[in-house]
Protein backbone atom coordinates (compact mmCIF):
# COMPACT_ATOMS: atom_id res chain seq x y z
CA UNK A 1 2.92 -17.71 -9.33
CA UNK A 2 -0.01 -18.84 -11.96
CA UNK A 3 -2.06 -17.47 -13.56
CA UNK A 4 -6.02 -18.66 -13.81
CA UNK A 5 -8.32 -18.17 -16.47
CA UNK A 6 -10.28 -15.73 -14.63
CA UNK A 7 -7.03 -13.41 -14.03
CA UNK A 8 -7.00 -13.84 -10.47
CA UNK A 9 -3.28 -14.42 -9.02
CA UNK A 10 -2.66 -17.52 -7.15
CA UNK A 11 0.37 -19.20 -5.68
CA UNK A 12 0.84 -22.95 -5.78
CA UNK A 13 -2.81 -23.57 -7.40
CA UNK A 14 -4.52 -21.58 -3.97
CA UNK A 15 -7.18 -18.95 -4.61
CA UNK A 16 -6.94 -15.86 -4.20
CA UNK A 17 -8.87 -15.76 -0.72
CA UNK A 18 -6.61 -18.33 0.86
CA UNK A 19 -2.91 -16.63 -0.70
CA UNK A 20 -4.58 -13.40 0.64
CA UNK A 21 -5.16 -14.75 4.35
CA UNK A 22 -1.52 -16.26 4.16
CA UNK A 23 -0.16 -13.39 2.98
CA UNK A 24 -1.79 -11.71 5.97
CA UNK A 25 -0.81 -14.07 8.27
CA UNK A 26 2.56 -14.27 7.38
CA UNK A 27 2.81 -10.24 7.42
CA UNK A 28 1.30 -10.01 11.06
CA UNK A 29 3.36 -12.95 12.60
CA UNK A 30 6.32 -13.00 10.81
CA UNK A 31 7.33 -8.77 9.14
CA UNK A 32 7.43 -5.65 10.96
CA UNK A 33 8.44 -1.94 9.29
CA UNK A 34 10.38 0.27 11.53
CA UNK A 35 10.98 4.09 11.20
CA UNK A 36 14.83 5.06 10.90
CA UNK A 37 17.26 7.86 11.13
CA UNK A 38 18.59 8.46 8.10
CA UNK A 39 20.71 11.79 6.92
CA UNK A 40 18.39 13.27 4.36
CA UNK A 41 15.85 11.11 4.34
CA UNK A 42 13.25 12.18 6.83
CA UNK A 43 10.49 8.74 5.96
CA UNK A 44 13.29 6.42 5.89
CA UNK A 45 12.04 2.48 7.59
CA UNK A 46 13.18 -0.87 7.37
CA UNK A 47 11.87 -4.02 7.13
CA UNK A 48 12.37 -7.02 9.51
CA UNK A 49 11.58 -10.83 9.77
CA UNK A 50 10.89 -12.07 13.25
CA UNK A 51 11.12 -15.48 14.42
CA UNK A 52 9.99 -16.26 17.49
CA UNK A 53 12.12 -13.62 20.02
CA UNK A 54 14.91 -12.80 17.19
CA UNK A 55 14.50 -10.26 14.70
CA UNK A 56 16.56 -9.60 11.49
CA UNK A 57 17.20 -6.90 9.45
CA UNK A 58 16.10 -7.60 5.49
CA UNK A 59 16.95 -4.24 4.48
CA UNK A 60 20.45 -3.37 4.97
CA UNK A 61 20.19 -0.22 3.12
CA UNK A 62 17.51 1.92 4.85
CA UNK A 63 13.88 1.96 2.54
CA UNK A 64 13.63 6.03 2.04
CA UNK A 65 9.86 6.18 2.31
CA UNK A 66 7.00 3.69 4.11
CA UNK A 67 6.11 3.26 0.56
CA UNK A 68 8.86 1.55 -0.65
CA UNK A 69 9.43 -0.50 2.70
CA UNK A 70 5.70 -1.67 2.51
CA UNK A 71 6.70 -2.89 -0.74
CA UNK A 72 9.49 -4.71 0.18
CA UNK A 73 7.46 -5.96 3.20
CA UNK A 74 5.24 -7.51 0.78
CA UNK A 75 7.80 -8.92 -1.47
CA UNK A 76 9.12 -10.80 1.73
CA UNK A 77 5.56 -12.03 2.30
CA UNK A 78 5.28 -13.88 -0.97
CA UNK A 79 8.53 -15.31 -1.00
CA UNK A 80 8.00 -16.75 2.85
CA UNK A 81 4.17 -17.78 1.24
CA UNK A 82 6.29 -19.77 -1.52
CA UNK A 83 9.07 -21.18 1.05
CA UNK A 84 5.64 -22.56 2.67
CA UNK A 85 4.16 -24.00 -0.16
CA UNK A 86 6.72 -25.94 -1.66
CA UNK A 87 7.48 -27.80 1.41
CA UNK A 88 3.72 -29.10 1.45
């Protein structure tokens, strides 16, 4: 990730509007968060990458609030975003 002179975050020299609408895109198509049962932990979710009709599991240890999976949802996001970029 770079940083601009005006602050603004972008990955791979894309503004912020663009990284923002891939980020969005990549969340909706490609990232789901799913409520679990978990002993103890009454929010506990996970986080999962689908492609195409398969889904997989990116948090083997249960996430114990929506919270903490959104976050990892989001760190997902902007590694696929790189993994997209740097094959360009």
């Amino acid at each position: 990730m770079t940083k601009k002179k005006d602050g603004a975050n972008s990955i791979m020299g894309m503004d912020k509007a663009h990284t923002n609408r891939l980020n969005d895109l990549l969340s909706l198509k490609y990232t789901f968060i799913q409520p679990c049962v978990v002993e103890d932990e009454w929010d506990a979710h996970t986080v999962w990458l689908k492609v195409d009709g398969q889904s997989f599991c990116v948090t083997p240890l249960a996430c114990d609030t929506k919270e903490e999976a959104e976050w990892m949802q989001k760190m997902l996001v902007k590694a696929l975003a790189r993994i997209i970029l740097n094959e360009r």
